[in-house]
Every structure is written in structure tokens, then in C-alpha cells.
N, C-alpha and C. Protein backbone atom coordinates (compact mmCIF):
# COMPACT_ATOMS: atom_id res chain seq x y z
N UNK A 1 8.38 -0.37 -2.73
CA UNK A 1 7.52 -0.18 -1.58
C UNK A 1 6.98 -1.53 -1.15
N UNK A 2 7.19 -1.60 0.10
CA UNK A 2 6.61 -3.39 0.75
C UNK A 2 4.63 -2.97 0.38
N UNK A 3 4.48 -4.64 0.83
CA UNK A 3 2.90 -4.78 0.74
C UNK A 3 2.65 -4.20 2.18
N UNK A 4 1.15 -4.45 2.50
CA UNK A 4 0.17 -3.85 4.17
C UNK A 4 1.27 -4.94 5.29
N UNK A 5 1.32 -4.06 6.04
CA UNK A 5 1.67 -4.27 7.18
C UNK A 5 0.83 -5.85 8.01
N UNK A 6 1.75 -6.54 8.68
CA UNK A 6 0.91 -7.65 9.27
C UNK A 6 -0.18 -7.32 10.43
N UNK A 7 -0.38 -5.98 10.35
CA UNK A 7 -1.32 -5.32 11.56
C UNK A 7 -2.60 -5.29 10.55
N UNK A 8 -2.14 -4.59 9.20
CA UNK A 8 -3.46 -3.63 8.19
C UNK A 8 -3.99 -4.92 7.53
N UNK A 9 -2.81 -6.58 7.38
CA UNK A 9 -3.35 -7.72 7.15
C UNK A 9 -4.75 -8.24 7.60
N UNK A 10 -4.61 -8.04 8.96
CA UNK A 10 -5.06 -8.85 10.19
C UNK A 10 -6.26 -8.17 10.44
N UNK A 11 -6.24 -6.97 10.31
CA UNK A 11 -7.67 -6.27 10.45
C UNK A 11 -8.60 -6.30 9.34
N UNK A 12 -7.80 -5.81 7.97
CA UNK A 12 -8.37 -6.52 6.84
C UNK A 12 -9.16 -8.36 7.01
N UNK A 13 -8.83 -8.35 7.34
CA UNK A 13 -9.12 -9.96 7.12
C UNK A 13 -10.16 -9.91 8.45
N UNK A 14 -10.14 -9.51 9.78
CA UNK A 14 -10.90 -9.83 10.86
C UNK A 14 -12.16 -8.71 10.28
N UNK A 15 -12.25 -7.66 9.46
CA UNK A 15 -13.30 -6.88 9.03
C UNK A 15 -13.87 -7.71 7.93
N UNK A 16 -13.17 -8.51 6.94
CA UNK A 16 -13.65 -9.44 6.12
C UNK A 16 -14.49 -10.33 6.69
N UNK A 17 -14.08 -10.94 7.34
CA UNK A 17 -14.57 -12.14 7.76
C UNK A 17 -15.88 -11.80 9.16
N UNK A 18 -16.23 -10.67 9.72
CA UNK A 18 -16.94 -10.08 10.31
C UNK A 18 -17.91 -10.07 9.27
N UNK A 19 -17.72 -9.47 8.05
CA UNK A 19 -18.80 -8.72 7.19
C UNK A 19 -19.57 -9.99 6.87
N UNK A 20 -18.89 -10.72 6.08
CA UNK A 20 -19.49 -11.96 6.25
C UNK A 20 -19.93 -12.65 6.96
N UNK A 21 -19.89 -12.78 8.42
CA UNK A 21 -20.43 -13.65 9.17
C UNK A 21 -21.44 -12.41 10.05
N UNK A 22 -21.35 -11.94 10.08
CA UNK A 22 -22.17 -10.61 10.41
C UNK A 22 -22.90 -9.74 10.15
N UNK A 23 -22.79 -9.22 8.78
CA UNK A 23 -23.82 -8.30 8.05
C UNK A 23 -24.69 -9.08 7.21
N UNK A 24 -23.86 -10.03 6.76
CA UNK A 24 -24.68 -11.38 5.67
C UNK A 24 -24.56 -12.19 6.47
N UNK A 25 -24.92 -13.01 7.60
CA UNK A 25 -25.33 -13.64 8.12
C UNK A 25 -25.59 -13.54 9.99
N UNK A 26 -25.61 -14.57 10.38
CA UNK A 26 -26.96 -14.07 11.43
C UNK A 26 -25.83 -13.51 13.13
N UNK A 27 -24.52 -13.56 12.78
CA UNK A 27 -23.98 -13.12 14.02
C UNK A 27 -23.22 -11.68 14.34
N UNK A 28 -23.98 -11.60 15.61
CA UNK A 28 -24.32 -10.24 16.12
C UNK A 28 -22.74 -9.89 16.83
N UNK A 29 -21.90 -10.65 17.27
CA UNK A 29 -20.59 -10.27 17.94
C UNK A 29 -19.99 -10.39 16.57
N UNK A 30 -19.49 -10.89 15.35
CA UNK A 30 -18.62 -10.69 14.43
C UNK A 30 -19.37 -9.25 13.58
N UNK A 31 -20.57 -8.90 13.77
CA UNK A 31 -20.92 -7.65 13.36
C UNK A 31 -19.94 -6.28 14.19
N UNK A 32 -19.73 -6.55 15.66
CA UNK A 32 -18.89 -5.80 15.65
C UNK A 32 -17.68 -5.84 15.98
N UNK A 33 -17.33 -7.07 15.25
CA UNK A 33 -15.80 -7.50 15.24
C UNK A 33 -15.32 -6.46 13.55
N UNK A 34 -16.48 -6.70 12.83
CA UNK A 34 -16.49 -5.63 11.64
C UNK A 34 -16.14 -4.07 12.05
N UNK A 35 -16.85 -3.72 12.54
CA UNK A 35 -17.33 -2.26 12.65
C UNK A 35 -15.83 -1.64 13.58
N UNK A 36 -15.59 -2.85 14.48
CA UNK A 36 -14.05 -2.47 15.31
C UNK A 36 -13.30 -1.85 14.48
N UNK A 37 -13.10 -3.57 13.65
CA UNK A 37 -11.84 -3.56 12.42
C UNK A 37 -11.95 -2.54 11.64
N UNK A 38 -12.76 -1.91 10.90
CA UNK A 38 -12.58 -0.79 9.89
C UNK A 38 -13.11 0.60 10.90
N UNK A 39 -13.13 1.02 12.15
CA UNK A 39 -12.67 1.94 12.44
C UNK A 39 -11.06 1.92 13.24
N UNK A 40 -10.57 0.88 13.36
CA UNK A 40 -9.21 0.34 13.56
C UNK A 40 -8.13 0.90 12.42
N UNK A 41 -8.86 0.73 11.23
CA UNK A 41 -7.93 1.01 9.97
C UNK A 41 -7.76 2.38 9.62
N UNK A 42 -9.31 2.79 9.93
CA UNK A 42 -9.71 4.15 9.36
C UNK A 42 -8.80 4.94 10.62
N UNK A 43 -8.67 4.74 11.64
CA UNK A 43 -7.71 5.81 12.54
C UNK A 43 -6.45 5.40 12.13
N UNK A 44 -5.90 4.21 12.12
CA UNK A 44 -4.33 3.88 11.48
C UNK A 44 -3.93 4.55 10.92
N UNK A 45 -4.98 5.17 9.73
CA UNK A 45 -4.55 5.90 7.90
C UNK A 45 -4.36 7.33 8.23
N UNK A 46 -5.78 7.70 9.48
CA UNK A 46 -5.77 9.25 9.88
C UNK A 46 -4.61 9.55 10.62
N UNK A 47 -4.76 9.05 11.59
CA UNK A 47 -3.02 8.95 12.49
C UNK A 47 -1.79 8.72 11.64
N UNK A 48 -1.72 8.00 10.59
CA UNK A 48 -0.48 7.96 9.72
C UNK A 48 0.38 6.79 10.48
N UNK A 49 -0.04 5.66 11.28
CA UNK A 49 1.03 5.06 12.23
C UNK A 49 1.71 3.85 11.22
N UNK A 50 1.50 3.94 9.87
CA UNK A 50 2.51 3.14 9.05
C UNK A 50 3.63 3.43 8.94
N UNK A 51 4.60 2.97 9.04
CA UNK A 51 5.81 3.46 8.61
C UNK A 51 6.51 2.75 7.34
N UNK A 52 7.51 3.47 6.73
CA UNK A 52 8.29 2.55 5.92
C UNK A 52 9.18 3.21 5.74
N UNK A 53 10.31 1.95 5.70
CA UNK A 53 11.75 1.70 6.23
C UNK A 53 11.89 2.34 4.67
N UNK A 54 12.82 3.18 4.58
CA UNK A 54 13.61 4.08 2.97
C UNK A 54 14.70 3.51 2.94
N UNK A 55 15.89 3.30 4.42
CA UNK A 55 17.03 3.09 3.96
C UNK A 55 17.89 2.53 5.26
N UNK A 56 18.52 1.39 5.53
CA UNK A 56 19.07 0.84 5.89
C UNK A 56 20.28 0.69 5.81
N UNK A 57 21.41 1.11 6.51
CA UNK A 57 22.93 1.08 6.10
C UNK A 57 23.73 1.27 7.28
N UNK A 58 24.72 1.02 6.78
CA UNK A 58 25.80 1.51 8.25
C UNK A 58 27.09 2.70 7.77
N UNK A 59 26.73 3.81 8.63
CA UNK A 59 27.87 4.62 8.17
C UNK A 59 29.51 4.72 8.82
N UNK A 60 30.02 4.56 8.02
CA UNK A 60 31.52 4.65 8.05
C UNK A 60 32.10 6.00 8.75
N UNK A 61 33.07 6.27 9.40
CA UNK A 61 33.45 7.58 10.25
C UNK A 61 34.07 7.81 8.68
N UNK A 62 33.60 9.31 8.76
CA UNK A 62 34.01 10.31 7.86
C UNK A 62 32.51 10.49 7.22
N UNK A 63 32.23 9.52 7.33
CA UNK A 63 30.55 9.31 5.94
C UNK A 63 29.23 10.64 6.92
N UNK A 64 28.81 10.52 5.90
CA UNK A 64 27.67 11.58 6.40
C UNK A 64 26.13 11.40 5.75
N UNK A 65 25.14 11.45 6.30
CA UNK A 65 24.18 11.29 5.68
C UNK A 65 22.90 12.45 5.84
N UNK A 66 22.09 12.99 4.65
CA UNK A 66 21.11 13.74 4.72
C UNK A 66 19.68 13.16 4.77
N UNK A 67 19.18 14.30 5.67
CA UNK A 67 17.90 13.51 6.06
C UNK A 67 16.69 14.79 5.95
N UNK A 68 15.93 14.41 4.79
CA UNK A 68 14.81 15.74 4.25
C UNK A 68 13.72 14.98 4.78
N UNK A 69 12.36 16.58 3.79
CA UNK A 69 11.36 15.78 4.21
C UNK A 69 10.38 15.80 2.99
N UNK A 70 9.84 14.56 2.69
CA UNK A 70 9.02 14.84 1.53
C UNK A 70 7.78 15.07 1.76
N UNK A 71 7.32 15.68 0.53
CA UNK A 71 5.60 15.70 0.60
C UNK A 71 5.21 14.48 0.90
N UNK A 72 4.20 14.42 1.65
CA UNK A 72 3.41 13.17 2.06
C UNK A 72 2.04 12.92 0.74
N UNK A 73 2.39 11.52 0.57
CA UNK A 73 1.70 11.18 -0.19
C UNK A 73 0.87 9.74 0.16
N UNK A 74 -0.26 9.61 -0.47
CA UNK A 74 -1.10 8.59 -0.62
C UNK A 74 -1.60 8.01 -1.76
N UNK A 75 -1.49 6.71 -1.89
CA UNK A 75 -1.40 5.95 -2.95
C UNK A 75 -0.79 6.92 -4.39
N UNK A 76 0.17 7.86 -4.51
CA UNK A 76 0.35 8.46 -5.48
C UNK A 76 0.06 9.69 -6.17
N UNK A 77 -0.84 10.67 -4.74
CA UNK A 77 -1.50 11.59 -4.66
C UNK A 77 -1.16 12.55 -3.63
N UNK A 78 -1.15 13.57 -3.55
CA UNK A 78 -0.53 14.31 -2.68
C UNK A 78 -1.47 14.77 -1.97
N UNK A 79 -1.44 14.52 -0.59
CA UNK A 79 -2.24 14.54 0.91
C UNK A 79 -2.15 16.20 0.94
N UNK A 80 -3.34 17.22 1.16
CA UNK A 80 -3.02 18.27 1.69
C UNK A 80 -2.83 17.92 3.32
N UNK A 81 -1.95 19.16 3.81
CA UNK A 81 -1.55 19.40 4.89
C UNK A 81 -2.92 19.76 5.82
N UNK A 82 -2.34 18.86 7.02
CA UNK A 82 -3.80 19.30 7.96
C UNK A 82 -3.16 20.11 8.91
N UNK A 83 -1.92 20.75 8.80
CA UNK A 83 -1.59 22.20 9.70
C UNK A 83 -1.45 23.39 8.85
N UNK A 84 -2.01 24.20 9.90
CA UNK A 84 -2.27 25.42 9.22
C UNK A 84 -0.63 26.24 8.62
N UNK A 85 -0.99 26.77 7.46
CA UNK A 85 0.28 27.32 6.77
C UNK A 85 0.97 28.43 7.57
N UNK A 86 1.90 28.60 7.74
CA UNK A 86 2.51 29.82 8.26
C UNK A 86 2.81 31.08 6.76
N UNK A 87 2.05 32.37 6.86
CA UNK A 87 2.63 33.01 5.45
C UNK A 87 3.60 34.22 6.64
N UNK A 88 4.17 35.01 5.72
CA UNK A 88 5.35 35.56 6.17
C UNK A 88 4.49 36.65 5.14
């Protein structure tokens, strides 16, 4: 699995460096250069707009490839579903 994205980098770091120059010290625009950045992240994670690349290849005529779907997971934990179940 790759590391954060150069987007989840960049906000990380512009919420870092906000907190610091902003909550602990005296400036009022990097305070909400903070508050941007980590509701920036916090919709990224809710929205799900990370992606990651599984598999890369080129198929050959005749070749065939399957394409499922897994449980969605986070850091190693399994996300309940935020749509409602269908029972039968």
C-alpha cells in the first residue's frame, strides 16, 4: 500500500503549520488556514476521494480479467456500510 497522497501531504502540513502559527501563536489568517485544512481532510476521508491503484497490466486478446468488490476498510478495520441493507 503507497504512503498519503500529495493532496493529504499538503493539507497535513498547511493544518500543521496553521496550528502553530495560529492557535500557538498570534496569527489570525493561518488560524484559519488550520481549521480549512482539517475540515479539507475530514470530508476527503468521509467522501472516500482516495484512491489506490491494485493493479496495473496490459491484457493480451484471449486474456480476461475479474473485477470484485471488497469490504471497505480503514486502517485495518472494517467501515460499516452507510447504505441501508436490502433484506429479502
Amino acid at each position: 500500500m503507497a504512503g498519503p497522497s500529495r493532496v493529504e501531504r499538503g493539507l497535513h502540513f498547511l493544518q500543521r503549520r496553521g496550528v502553530q502559527r495560529g492557535v500557538f501563536g498570534p496569527s489570525r489568517p493561518w488560524f484559519w488556514v488550520a481549521v480549512g485544512a482539517w475540515l479539507l481532510r475530514r470530508a476527503r476521508r468521509a467522501i472516500g476521494s482516495e484512491y489506490e491503484l491494485v493493479y496495473r497490466g496490459e491484457l493480451r486478446p484471449g486474456e480476461a480479467m475479474r473485477i470484485s468488490h471488497l469490504t471497505e476498510t480503514r486502517d485495518g478495520r472494517q467501515v460499516r456500510s452507510r447504505r441501508r441493507r436490502i433484506r429479502s
